[in-house]
C-alpha atoms as a PDB file:
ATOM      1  CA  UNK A   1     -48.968 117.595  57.680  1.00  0.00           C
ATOM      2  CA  UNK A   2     -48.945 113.584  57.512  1.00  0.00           C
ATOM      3  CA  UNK A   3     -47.841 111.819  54.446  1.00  0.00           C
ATOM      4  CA  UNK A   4     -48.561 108.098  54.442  1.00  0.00           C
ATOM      5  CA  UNK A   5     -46.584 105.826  52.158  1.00  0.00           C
ATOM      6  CA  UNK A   6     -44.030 108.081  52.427  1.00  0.00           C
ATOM      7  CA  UNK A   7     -40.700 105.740  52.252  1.00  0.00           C
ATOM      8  CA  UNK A   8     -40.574 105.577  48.866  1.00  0.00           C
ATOM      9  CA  UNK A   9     -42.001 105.982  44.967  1.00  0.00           C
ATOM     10  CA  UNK A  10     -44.891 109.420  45.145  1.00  0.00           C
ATOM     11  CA  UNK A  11     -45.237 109.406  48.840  1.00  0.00           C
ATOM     12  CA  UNK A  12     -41.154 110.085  49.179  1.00  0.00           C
ATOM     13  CA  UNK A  13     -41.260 112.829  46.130  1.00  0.00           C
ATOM     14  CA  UNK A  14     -44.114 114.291  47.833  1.00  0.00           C
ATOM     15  CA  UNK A  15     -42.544 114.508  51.337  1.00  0.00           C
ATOM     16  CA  UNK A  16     -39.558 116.148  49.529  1.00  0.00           C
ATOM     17  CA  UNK A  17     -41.982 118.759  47.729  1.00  0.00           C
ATOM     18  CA  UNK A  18     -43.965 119.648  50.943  1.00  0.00           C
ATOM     19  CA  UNK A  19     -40.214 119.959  52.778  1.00  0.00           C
ATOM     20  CA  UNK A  20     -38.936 122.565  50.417  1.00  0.00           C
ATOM     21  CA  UNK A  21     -42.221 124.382  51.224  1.00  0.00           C
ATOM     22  CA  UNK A  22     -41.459 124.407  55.007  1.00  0.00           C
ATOM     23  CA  UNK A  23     -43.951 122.318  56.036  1.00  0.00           C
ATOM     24  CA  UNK A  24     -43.714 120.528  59.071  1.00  0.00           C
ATOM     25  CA  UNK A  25     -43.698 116.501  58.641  1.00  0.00           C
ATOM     26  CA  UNK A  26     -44.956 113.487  59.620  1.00  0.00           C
ATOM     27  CA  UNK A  27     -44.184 110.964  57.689  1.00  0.00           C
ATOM     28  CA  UNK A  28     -45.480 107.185  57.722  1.00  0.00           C
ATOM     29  CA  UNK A  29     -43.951 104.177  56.450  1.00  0.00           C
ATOM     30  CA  UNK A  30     -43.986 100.228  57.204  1.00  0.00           C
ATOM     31  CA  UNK A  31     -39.760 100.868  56.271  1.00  0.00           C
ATOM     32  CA  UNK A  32     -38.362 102.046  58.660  1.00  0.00           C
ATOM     33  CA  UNK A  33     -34.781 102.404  57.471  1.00  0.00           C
ATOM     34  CA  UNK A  34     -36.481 103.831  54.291  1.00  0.00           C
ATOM     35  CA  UNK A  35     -38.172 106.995  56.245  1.00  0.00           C
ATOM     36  CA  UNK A  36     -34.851 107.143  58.521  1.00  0.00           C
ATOM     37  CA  UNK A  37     -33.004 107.822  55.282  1.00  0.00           C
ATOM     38  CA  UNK A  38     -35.397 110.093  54.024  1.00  0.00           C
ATOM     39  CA  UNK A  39     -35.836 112.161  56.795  1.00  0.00           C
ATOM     40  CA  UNK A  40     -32.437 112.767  57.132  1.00  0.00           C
ATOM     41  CA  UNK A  41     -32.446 114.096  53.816  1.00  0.00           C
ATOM     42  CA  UNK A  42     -35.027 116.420  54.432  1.00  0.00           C
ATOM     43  CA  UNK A  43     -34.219 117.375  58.113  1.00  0.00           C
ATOM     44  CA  UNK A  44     -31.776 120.193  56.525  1.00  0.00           C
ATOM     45  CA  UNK A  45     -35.496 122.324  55.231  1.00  0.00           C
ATOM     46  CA  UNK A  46     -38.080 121.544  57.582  1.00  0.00           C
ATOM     47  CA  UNK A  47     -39.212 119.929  60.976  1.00  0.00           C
ATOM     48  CA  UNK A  48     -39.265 116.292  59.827  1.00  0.00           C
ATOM     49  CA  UNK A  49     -40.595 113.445  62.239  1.00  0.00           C
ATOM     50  CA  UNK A  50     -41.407 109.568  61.322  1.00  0.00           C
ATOM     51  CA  UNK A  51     -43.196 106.642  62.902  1.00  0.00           C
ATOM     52  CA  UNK A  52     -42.821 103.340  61.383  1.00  0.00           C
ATOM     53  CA  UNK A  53     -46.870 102.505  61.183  1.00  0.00           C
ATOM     54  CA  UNK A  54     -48.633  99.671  60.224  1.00  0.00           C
ATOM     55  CA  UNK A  55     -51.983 101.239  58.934  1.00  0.00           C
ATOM     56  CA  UNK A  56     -53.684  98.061  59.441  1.00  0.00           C
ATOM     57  CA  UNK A  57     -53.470  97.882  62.560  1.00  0.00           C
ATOM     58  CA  UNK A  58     -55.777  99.650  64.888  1.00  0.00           C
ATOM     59  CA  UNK A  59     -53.930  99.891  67.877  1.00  0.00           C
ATOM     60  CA  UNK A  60     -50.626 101.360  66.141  1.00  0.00           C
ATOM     61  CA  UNK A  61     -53.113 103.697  64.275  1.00  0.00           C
ATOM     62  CA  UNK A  62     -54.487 105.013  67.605  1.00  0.00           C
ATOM     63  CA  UNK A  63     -51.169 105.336  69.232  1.00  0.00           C
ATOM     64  CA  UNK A  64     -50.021 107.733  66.386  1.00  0.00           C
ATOM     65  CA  UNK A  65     -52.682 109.540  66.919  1.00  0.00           C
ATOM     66  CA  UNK A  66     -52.376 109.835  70.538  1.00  0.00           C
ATOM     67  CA  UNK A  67     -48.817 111.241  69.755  1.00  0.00           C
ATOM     68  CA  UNK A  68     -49.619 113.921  67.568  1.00  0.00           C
ATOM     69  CA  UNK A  69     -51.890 115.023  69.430  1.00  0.00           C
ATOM     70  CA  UNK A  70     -49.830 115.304  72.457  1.00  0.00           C
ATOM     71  CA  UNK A  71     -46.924 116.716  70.319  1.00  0.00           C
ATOM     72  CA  UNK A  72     -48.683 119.071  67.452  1.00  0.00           C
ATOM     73  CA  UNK A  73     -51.449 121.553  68.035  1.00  0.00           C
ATOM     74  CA  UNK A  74     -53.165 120.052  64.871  1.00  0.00           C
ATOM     75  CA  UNK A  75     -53.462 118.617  61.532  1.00  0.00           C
ATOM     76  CA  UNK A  76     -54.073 120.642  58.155  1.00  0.00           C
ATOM     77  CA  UNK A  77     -53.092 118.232  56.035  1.00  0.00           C
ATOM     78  CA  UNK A  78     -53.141 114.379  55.647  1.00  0.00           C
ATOM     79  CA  UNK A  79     -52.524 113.048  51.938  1.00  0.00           C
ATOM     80  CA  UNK A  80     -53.150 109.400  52.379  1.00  0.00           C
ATOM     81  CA  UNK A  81     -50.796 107.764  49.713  1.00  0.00           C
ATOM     82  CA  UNK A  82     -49.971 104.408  51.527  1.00  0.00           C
ATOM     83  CA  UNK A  83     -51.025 101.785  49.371  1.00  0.00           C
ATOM     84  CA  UNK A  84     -50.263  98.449  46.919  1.00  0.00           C
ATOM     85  CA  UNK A  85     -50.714  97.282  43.782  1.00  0.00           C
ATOM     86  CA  UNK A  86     -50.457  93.566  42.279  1.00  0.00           C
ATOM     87  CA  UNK A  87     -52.602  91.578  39.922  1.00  0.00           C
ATOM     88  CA  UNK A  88     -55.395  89.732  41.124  1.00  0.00           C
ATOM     89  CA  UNK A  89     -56.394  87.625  37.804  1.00  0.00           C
ATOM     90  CA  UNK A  90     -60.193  86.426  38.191  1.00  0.00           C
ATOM     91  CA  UNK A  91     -58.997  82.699  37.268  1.00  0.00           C
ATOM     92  CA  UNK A  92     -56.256  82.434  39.943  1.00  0.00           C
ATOM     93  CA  UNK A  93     -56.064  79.187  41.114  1.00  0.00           C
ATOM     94  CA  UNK A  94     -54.102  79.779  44.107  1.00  0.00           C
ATOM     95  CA  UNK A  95     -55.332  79.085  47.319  1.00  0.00           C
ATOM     96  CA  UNK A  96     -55.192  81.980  48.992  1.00  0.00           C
ATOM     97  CA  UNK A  97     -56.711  84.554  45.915  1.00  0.00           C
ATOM     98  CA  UNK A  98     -59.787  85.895  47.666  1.00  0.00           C
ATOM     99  CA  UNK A  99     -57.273  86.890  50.768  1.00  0.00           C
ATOM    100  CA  UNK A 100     -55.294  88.530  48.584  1.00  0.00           C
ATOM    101  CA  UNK A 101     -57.888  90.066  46.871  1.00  0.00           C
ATOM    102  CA  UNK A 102     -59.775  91.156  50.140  1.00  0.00           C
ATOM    103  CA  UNK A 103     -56.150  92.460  51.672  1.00  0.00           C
ATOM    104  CA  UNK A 104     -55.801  94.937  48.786  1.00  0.00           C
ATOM    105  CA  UNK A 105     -58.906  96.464  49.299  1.00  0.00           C
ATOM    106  CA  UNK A 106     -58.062  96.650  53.330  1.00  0.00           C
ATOM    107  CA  UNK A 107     -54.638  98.304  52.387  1.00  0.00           C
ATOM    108  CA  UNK A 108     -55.615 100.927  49.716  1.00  0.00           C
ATOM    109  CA  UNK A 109     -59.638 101.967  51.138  1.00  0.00           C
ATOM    110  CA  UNK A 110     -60.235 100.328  54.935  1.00  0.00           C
ATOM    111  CA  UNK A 111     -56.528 101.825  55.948  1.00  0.00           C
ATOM    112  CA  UNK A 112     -57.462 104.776  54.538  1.00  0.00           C
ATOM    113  CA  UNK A 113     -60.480 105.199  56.530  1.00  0.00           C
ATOM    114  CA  UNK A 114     -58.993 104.025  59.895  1.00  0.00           C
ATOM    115  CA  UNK A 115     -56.280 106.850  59.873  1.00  0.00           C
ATOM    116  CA  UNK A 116     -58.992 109.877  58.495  1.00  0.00           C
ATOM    117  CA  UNK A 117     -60.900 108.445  61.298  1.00  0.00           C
ATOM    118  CA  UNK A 118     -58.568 108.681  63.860  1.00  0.00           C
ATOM    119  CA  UNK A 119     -56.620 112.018  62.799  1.00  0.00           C
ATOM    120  CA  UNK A 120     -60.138 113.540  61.843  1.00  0.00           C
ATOM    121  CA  UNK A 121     -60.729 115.145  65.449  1.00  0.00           C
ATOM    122  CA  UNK A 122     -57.191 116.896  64.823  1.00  0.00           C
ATOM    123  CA  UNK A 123     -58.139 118.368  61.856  1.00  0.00           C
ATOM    124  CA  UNK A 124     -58.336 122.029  61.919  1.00  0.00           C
ATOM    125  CA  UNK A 125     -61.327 124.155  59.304  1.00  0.00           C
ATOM    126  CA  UNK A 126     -59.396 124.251  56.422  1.00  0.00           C
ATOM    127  CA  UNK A 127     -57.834 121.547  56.411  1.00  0.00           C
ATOM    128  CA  UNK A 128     -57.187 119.558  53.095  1.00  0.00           C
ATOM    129  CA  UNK A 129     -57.245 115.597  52.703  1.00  0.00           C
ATOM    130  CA  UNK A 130     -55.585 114.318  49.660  1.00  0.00           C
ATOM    131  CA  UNK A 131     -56.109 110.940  48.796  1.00  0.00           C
ATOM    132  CA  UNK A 132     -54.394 108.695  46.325  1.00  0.00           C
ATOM    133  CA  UNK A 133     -56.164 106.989  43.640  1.00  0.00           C
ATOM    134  CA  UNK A 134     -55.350 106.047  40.007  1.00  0.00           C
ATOM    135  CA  UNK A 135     -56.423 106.723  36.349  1.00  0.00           C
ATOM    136  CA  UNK A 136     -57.315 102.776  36.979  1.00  0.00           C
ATOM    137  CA  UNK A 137     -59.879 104.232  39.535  1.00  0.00           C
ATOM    138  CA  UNK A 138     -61.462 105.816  36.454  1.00  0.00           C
ATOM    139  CA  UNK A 139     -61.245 102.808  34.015  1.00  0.00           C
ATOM    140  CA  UNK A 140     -60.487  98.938  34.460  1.00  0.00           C
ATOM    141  CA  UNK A 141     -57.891  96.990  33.298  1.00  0.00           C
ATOM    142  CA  UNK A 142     -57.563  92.929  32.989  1.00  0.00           C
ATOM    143  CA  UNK A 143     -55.946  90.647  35.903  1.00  0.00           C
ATOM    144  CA  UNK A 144     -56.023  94.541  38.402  1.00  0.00           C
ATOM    145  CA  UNK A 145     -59.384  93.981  39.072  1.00  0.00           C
ATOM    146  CA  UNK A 146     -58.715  94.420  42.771  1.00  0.00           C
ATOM    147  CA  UNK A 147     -56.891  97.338  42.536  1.00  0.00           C
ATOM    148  CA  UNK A 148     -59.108  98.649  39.957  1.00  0.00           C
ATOM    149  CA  UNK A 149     -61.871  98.665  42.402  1.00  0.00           C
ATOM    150  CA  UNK A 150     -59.897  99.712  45.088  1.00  0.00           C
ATOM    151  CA  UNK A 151     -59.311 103.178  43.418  1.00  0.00           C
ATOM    152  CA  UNK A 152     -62.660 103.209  41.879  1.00  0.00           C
ATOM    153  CA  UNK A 153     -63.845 102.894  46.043  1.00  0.00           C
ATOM    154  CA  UNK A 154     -61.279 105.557  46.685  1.00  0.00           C
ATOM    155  CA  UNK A 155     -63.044 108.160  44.526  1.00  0.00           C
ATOM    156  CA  UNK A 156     -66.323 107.147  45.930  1.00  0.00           C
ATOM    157  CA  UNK A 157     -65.166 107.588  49.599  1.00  0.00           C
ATOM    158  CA  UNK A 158     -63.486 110.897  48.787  1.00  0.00           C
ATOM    159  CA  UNK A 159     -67.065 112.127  46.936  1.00  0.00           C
ATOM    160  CA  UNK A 160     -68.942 111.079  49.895  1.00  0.00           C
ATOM    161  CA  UNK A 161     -66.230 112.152  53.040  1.00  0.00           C
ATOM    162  CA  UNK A 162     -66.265 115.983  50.749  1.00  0.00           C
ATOM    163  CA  UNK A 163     -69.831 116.298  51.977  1.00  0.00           C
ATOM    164  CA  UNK A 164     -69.908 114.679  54.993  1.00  0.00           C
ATOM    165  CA  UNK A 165     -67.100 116.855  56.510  1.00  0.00           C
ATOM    166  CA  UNK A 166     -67.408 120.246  54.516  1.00  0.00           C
ATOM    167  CA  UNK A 167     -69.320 121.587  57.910  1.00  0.00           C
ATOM    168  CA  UNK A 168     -66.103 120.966  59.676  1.00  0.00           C
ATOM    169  CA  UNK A 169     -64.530 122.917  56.729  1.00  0.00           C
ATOM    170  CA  UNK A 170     -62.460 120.170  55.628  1.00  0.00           C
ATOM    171  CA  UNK A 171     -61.633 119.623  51.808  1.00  0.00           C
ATOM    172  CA  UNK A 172     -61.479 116.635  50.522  1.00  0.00           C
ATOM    173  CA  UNK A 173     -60.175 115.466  47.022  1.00  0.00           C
ATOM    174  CA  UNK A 174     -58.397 112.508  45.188  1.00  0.00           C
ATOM    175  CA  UNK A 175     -55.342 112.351  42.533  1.00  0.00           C
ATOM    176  CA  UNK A 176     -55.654 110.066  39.915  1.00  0.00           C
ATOM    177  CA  UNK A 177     -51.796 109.474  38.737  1.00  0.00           C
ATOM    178  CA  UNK A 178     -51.369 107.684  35.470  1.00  0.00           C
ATOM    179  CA  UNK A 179     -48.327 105.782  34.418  1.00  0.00           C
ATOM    180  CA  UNK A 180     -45.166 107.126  37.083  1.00  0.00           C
ATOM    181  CA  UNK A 181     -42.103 105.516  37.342  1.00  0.00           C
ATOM    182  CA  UNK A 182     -42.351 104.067  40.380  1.00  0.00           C
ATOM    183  CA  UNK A 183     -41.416 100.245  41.678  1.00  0.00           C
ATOM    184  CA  UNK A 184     -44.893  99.339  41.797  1.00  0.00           C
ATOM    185  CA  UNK A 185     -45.642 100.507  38.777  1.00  0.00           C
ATOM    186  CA  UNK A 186     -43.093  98.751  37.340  1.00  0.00           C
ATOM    187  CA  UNK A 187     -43.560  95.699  38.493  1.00  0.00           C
ATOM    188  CA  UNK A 188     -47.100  96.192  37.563  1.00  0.00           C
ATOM    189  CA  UNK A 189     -45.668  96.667  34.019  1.00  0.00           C
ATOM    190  CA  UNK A 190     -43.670  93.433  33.634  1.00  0.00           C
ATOM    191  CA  UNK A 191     -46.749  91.549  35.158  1.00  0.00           C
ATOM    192  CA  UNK A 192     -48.748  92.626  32.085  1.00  0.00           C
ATOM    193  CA  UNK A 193     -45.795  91.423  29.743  1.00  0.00           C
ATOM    194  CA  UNK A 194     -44.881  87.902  31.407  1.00  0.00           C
ATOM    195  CA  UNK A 195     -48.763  87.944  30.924  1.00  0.00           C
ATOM    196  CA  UNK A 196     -49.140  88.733  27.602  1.00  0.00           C
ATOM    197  CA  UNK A 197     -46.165  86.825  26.758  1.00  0.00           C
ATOM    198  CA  UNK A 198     -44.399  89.822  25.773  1.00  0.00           C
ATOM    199  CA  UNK A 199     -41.681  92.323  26.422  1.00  0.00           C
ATOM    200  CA  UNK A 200     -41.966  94.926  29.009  1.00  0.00           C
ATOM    201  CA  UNK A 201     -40.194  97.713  26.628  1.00  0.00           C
ATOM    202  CA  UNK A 202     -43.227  96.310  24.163  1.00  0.00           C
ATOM    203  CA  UNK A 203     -45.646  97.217  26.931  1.00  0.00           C
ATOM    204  CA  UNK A 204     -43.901 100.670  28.041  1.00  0.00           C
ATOM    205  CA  UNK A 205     -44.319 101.758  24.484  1.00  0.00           C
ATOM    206  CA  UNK A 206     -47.672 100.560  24.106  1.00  0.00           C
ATOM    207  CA  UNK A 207     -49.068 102.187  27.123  1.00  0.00           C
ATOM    208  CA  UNK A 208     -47.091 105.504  26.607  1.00  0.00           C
ATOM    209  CA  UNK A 209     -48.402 105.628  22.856  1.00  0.00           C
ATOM    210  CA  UNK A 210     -52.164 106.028  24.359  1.00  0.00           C
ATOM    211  CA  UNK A 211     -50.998 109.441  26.948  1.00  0.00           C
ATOM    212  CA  UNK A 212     -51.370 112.709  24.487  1.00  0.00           C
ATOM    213  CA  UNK A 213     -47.693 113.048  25.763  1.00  0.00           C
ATOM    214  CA  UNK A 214     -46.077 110.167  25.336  1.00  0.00           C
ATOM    215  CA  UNK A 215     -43.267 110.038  27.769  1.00  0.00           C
ATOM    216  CA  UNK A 216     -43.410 108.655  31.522  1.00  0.00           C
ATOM    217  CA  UNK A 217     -43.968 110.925  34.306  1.00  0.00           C
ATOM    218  CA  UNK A 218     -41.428 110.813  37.565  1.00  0.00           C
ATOM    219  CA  UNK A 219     -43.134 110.972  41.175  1.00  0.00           C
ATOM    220  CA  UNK A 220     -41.724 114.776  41.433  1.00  0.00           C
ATOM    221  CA  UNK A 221     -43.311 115.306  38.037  1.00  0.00           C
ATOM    222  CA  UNK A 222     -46.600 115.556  39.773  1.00  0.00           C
ATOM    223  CA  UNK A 223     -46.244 116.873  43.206  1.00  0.00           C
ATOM    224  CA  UNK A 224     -47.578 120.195  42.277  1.00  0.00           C
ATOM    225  CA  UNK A 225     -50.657 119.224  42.055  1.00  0.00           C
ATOM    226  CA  UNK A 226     -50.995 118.036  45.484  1.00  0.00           C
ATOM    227  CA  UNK A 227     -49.013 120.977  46.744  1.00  0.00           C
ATOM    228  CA  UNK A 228     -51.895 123.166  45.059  1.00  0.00           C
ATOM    229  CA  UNK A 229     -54.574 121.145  46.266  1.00  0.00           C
ATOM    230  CA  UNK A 230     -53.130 121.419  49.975  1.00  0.00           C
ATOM    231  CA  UNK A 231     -53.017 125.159  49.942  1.00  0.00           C
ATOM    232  CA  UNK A 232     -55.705 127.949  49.917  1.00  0.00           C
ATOM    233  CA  UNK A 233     -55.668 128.351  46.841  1.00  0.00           C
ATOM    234  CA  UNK A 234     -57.383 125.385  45.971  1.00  0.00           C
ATOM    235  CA  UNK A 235     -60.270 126.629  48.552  1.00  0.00           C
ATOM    236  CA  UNK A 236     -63.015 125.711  46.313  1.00  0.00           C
ATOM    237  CA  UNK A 237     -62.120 122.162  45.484  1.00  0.00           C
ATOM    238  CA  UNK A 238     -64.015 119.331  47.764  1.00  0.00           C
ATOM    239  CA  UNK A 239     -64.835 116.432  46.349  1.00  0.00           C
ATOM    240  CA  UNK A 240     -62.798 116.141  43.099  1.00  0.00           C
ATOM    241  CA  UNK A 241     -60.594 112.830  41.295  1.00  0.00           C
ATOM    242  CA  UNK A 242     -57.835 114.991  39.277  1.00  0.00           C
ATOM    243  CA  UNK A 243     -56.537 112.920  36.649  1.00  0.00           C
ATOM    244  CA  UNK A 244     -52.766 113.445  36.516  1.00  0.00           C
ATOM    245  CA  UNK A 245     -51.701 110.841  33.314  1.00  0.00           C
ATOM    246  CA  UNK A 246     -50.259 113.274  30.559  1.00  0.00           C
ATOM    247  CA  UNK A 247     -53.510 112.858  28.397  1.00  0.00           C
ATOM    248  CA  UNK A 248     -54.416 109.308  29.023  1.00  0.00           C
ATOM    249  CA  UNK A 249     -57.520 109.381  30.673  1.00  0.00           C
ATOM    250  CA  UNK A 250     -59.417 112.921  29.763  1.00  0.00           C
ATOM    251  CA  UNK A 251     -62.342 112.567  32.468  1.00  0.00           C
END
């Protein structure tokens, strides 16, 4: 299986999950030293391998794919988590906010698309594509508006890419994460308090007081749900956003 994203936050708790399972890795990163570390954590349960991938980049893209499929006989599962998250507030007045805004959407949706692309004729029937997008992918939020509509375009691409490649039997869902303790999210977090003008422990409680369960998730806190949705027991999923936010968005 591939695992993009994988140095660090989810895409690191996931790789741990799946490596406890057995299953054999490749994981992608832009850190290098990150997935070194990791994968010699993990190279004690499974067969773990790395490549240091810009998923941007068409050429380095291609070349990965070249190498699995000289190395592995094929792919049955690709969960594309790579992706970032800062504010893009509508009133910016920096010079370069419309690049900014246009190179989120290229990281979390058009990268996403150039690796299912390019791994797609490696794909065996069966196989299972997981791809990350957000309970913000589901609702909007002020000064995200970019990464808002990245996720929303996440859910439509996995909708559309369930149908379009269910006659090569290959399932395709999202995960909609809510609030996880991750650096991102953080840093998301104390964007909306220097904002708002307020603390970030204001805005932790705030946010957690709207989940039914009112506590923050960790990345491993949700990695069964993509471990379910890789297996065959989730055979007659395709096309589905799970929301994974301890109660905060019910849809």
């Amino acid at each position: 299986m591939v695992i993009t994203g994988a140095g660090g936050g989810i895409g690191s708790a996931l790789a741990q999950a799946f490596a406890q399972q057995g299953a054999r890795l490749m994981l992608l990163d832009r850190d290098g030293a990150a997935l070194q570390c990791l994968a010699n954590a993990l190279a004690a349960h499974t067969d773990v391998e790395t490549a240091v991938c810009d998923l941007g980049d068409d050429a380095q893209v291609a070349a990965l794919a070249v190498r699995l499929q000289r190395q592995w006989d094929g792919v049955d599962v690709l969960v594309n988590n790579a992706g970032v998250e800062y504010p893009t507030p509508l009133d910016s007045s920096a010079s370069d906010a419309m690049a900014r805004w246009a190179g989120l959407l290229d990281n979390n949706v058009v990268s996403m698309v150039r690796l299912t692309r390019a791994l797609l004729p490696l794909m065996r029937s069966g196989a299972s594509i997981i791809n990350q997008s957000s309970i913000w992918g589901k609702t909007g939020v002020a000064d995200f508006s970019a990464y808002a509509a990245s996720k929303h375009a996440v859910i439509g691409l996995t909708r559309s890419l369930a149908f379009e490649l269910a006659a090569r039997g290959v399932r395709v869902n999202a995960v909609c994460p809510g609030w996880i303790r991750t650096d991102a999210a953080m840093r998301s977090l104390a964007s909306m308090a220097r904002q708002q003008g307020r603390s970030e422990a204001e805005i932790e409680h705030e946010l957690l007081s709207q989940q039914a369960l009112p506590n923050m998730l960790a990345p491993a806190d949700i990695a069964g749900i993509y471990l379910f949705l890789a297996s065959a027991d989730a055979a007659p999923l395709t096309g589905q956003a799970i929301v994974v936010s301890n109660g905060e968005v019910m849809s």
